[in-house]
Protein backbone atom coordinates (compact mmCIF):
# COMPACT_ATOMS: atom_id res chain seq x y z
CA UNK A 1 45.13 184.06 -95.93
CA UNK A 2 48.66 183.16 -97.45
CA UNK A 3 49.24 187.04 -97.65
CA UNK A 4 48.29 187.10 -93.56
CA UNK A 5 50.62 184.00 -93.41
CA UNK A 6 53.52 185.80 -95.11
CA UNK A 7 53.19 189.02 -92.74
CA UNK A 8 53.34 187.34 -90.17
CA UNK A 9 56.46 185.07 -90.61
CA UNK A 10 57.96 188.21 -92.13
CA UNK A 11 57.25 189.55 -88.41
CA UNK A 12 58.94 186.75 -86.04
CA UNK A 13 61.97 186.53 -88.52
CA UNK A 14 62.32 190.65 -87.84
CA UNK A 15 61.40 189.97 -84.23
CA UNK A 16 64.18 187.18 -84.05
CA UNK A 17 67.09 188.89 -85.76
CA UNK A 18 69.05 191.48 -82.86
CA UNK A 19 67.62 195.02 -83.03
CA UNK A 20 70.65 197.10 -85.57
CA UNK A 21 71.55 200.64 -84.46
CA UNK A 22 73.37 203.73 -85.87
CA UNK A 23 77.06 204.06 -84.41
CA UNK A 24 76.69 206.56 -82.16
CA UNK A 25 74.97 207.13 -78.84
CA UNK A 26 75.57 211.16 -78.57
CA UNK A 27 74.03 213.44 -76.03
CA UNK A 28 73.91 217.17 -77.07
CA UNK A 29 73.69 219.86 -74.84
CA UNK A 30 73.54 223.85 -75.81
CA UNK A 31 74.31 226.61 -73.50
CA UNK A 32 73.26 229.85 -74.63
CA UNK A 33 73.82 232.43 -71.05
CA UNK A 34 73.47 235.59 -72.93
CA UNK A 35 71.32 235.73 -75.48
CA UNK A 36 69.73 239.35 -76.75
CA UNK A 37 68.80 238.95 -80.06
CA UNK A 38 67.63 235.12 -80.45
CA UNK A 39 64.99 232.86 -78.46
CA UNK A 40 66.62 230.54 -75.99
CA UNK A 41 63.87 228.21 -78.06
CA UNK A 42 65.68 228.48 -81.81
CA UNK A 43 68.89 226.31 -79.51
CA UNK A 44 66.32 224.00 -77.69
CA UNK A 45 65.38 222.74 -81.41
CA UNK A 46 68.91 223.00 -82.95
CA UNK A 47 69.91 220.98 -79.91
CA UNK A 48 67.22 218.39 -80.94
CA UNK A 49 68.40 218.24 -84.14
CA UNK A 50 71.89 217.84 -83.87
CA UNK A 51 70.95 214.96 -81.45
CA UNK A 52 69.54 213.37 -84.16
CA UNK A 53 71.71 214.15 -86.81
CA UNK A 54 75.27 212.00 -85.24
CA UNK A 55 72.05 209.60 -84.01
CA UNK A 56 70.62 208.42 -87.07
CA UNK A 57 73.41 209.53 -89.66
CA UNK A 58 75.03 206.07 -90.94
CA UNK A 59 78.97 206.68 -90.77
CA UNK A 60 79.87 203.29 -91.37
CA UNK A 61 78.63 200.32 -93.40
CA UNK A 62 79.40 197.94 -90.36
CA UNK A 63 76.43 196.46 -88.26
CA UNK A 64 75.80 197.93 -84.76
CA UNK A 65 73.84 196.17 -82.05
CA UNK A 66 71.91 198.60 -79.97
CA UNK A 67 74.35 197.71 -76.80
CA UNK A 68 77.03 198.44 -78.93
CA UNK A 69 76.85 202.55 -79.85
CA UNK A 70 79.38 204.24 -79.18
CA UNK A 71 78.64 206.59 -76.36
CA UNK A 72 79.79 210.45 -76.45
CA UNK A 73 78.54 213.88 -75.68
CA UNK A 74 78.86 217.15 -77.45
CA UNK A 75 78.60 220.47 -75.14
CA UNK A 76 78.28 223.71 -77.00
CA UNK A 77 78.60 227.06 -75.61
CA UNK A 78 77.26 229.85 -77.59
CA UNK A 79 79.71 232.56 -76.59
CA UNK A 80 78.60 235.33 -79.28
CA UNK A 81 76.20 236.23 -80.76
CA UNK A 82 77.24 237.49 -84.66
CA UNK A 83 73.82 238.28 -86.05
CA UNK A 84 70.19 236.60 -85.79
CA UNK A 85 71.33 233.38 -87.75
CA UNK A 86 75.32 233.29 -86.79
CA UNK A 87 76.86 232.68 -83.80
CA UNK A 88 80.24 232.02 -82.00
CA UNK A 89 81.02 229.30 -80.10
CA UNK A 90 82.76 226.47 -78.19
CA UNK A 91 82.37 222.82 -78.36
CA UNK A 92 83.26 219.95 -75.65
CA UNK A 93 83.89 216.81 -77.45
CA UNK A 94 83.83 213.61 -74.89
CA UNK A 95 84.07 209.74 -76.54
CA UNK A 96 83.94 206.75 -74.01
CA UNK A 97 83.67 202.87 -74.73
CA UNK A 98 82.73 199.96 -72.21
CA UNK A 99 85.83 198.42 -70.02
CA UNK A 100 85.22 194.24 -69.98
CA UNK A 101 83.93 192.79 -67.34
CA UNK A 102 83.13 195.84 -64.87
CA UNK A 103 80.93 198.97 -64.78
CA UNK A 104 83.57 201.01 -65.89
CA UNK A 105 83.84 204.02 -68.68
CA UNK A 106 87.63 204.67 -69.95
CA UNK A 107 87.65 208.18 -71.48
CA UNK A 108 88.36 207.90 -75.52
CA UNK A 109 88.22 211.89 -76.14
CA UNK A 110 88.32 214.92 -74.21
CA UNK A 111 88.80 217.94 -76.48
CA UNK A 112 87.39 221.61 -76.10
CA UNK A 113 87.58 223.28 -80.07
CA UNK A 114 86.94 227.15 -79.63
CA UNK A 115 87.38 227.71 -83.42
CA UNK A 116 83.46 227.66 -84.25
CA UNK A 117 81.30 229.77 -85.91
CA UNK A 118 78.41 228.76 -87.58
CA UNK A 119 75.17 230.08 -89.37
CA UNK A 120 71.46 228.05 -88.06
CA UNK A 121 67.98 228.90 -88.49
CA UNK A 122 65.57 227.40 -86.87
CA UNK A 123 64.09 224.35 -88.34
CA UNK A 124 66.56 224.69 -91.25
CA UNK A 125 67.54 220.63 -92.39
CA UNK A 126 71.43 219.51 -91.24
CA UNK A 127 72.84 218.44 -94.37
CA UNK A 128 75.90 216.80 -94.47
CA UNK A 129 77.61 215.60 -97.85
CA UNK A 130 81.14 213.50 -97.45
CA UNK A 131 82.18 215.00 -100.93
CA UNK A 132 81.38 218.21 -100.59
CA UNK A 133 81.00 221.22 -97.78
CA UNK A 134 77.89 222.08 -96.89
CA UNK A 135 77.87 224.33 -93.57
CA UNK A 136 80.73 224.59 -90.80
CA UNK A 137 77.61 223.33 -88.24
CA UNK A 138 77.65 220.07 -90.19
CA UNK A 139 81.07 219.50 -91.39
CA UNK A 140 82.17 220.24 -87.65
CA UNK A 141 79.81 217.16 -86.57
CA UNK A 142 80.67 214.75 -89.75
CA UNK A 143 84.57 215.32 -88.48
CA UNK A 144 83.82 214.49 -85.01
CA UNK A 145 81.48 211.92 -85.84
CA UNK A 146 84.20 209.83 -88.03
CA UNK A 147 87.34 211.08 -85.33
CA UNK A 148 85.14 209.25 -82.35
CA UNK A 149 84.29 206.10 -84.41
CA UNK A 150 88.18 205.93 -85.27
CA UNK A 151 89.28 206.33 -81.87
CA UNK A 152 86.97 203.29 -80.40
CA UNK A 153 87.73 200.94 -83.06
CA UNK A 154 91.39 201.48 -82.66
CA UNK A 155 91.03 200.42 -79.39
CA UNK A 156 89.74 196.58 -80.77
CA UNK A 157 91.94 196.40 -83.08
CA UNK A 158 95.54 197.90 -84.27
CA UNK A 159 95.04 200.40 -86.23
CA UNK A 160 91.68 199.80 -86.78
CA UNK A 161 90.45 203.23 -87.02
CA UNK A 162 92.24 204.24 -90.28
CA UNK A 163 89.64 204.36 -92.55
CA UNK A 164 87.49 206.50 -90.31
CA UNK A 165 90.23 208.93 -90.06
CA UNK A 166 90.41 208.93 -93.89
CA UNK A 167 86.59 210.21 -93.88
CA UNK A 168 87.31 212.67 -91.27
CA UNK A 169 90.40 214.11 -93.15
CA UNK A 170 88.07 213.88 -96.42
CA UNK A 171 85.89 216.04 -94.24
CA UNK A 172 88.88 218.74 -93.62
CA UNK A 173 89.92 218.87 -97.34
CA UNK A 174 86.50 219.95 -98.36
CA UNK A 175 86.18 222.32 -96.06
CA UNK A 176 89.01 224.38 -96.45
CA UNK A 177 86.79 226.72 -98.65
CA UNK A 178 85.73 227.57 -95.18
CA UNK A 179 87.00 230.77 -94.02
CA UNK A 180 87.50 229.22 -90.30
CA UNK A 181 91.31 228.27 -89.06
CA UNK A 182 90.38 225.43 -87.09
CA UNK A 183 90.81 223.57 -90.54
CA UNK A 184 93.66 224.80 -91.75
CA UNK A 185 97.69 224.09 -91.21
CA UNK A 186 98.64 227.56 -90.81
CA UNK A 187 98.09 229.61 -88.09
CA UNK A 188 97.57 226.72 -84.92
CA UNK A 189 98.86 223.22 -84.29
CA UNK A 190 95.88 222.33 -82.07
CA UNK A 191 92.77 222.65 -84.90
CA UNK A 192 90.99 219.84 -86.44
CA UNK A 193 93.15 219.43 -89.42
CA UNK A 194 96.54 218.60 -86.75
CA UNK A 195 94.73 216.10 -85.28
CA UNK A 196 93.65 214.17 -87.56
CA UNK A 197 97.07 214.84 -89.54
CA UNK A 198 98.82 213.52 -86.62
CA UNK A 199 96.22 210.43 -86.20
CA UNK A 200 97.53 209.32 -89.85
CA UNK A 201 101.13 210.32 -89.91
CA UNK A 202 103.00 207.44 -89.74
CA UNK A 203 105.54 208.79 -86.89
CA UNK A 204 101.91 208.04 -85.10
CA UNK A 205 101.66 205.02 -85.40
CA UNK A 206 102.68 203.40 -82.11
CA UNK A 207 100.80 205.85 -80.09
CA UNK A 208 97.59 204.54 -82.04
CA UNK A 209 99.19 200.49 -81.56
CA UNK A 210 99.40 201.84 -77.66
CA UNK A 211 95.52 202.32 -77.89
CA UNK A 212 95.02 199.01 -78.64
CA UNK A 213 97.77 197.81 -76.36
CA UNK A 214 96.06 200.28 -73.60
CA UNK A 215 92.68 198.83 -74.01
CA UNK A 216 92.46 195.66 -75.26
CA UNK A 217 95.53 193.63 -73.91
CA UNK A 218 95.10 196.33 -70.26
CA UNK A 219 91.92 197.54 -69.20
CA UNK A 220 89.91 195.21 -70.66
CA UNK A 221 92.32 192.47 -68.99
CA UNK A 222 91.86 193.86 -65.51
CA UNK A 223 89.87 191.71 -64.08
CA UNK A 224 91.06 188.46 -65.31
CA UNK A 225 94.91 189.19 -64.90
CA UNK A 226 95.74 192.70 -63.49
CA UNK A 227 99.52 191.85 -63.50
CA UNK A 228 99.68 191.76 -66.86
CA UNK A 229 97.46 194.02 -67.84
CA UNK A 230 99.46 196.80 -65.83
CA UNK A 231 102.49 195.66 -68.04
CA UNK A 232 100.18 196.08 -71.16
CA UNK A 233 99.42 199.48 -70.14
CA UNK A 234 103.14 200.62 -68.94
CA UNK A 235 103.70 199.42 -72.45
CA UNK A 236 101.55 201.67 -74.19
CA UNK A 237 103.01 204.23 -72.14
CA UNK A 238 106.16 203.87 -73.61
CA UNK A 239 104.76 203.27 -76.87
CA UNK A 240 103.27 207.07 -76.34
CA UNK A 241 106.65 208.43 -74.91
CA UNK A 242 108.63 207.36 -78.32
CA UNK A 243 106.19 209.10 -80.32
CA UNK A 244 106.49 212.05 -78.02
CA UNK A 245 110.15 212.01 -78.44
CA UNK A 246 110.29 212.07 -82.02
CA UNK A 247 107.83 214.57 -82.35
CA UNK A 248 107.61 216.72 -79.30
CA UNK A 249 104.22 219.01 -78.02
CA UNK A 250 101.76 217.10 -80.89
CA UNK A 251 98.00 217.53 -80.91
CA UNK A 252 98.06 213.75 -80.58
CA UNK A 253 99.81 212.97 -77.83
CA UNK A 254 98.22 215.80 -75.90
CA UNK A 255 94.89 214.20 -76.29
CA UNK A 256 96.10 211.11 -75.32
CA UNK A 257 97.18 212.83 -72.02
CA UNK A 258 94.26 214.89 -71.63
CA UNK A 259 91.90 211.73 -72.09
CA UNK A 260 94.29 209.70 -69.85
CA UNK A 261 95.95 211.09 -67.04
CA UNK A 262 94.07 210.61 -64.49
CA UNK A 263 93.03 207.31 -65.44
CA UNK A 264 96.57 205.99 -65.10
CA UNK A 265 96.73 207.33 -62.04
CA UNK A 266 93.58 205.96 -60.56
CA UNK A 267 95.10 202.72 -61.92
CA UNK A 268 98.77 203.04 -60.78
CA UNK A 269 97.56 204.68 -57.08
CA UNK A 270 96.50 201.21 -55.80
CA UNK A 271 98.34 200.28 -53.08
CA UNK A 272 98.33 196.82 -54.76
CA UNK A 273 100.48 197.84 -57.76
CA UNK A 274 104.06 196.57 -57.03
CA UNK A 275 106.28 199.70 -56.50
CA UNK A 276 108.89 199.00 -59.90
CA UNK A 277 105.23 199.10 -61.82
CA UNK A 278 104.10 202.73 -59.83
CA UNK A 279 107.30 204.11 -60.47
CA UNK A 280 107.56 203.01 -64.60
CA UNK A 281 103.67 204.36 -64.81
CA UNK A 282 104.88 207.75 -63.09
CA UNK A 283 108.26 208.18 -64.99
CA UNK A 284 106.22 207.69 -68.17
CA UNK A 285 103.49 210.42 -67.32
CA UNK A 286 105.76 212.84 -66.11
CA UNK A 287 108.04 212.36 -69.46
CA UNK A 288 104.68 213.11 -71.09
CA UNK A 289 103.20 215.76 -69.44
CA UNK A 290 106.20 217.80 -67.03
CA UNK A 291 103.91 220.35 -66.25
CA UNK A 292 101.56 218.14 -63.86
CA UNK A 293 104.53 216.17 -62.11
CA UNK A 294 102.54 217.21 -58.87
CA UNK A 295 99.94 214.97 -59.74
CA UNK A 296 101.25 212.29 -61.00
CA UNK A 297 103.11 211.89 -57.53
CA UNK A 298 100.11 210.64 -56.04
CA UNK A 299 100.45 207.64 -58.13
CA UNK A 300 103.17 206.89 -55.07
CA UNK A 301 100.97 207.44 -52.16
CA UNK A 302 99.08 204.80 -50.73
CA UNK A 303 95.48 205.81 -52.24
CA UNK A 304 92.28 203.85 -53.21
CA UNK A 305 92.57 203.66 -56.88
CA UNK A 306 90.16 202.19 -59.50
CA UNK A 307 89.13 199.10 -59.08
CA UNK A 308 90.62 196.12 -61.14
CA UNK A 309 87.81 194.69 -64.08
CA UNK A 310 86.38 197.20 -66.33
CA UNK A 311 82.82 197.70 -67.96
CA UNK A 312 80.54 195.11 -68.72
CA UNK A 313 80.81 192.45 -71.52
CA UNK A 314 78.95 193.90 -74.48
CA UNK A 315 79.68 191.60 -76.97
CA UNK A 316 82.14 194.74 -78.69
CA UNK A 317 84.26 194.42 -81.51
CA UNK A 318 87.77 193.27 -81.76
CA UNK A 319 89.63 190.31 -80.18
């Protein structure tokens, strides 16, 4: 009876206590167009797994609520086929975190890497080992895993990410027994080991400060006070622009634009933004990115824009 007693109170305190999760929320997708020598099957279960593998992997030893994953999506496009059990291919890496107080998604990521070949056979376990390199299909996820949870927490916090870049770099050292160039510093500037070099270079450092400044003190603000939280964002702007200045055409500040650009514009296009504020957002963008002055322009014309407030109240991290 006492036993039956225990299980149960063991039960409601379980029952009582908010439901923990993993980190991440990922959808995987797998497109495999022209396949001759493997069964569109063997990337149906591979897709499954990888699913599962950023799902119930444990990056971090901080406490999730379910509400609270981060939310991103991984797109791979097999574009060759090398043999039976190796393959060629493309991956589309998209992070996004809640926006307080609205329904809105602000893009964290955006990145295509084309430097990706790996070996899979079907059913075969994804292993993945911090200290050591264990297959390009795995250390390619573990450094995407850590990049995404290092992006979102520097959002809640200044420079909150760093020790989640650390893993991912960890991630690149070990694997530069791999014969692929997308971790190593010769040969491309836009690879995995450049961006997370330039995430924890210390020229970086106010572009990463202008994530926080971005989210936390602008989008997040939006609904309460939209004023300021314009001037928070035309200050992480600039924050971004100094960066850019010292160290012109980085891997970093490209993904900030390519993850941001036409947010700020969506923001800035509101016929409710004072002109001084349109023009500061626009001389900013095109500073960043010259090549798409055309678009930015629109930030000037009298356009519907995105709504002030952002996503829901999840009870995130950071202040």
């Amino acid at each position: 009876m006492r036993y039956i007693i225990a299980t149960l109170c063991l039960c409601l305190c379980m029952l009582a206590k908010p439901l923990m999760a993993q980190e991440l929320n990922a959808k995987v997708i797998i497109q495999a167009p022209k396949l001759k020598l493997v069964s569109p099957k063997v990337f149906k279960t591979l897709e499954s797994e990888i699913q599962a593998f950023l799902n119930q992997q444990k990056w971090t030893n901080d406490q999730f609520k379910q509400d609270e994953r981060i939310e991103c999506s991984f797109l791979i496009s097999i574009t060759d086929e090398l043999s039976p059990s190796s393959f060629q291919a493309k991956v589309t890496v998209q992070s996004n975190r809640p926006v307080f107080n609205s329904s809105y998604n602000t893009l964290l990521l955006n990145h295509q890497d084309k430097d990706f070949a790996f070996s899979y056979v079907e059913y075969e376990p994804l292993e993945f080992n911090d200290n050591a390199y264990l297959s390009e299909l795995t250390s390619l996820l573990g450094f995407y895993a850590y990049l995404i949870i290092g992006l979102d927490y520097d959002t809640f916090s200044p420079l909150g990410g760093q020790p989640h870049y650390v893993k991912a770099q960890e991630v690149v050292t070990q694997a530069q027994r791999s014969s692929s160039k997308g971790w190593k510093a010769f040969g491309s500037k836009r690879n995995r080991y450049w961006m997370v070099e330039n995430l924890l270079d210390k020229r970086f450092e106010p572009m990463r400060r202008g994530l926080y400044e971005y989210h936390r003190k602008g989008l997040d603000m939006m609904y309460d006070k939209p004023e300021l939280a314009r001037r928070s964002i035309i200050k992480s702007l600039g924050m971004v622009q100094g960066v850019h200045k010292n160290v012109p055409n980085s891997m970093g500040v490209n993904s900030f634009i390519n993850a941001k650009g036409d947010e700020v514009i969506s923001v800035f296009s509101d016929p409710k933004v004072p002109a001084p504020d349109k023009m500061k957002a626009f001389n900013a963008m095109v500073a960043l990115d010259p090549a798409n002055l055309q678009l930015y322009q629109s930030i000037n014309k009298k356009t519907g824009a995105l709504p002030p407030g952002g996503l829901p109240n999840k009870g995130r991290r950071g202040k």
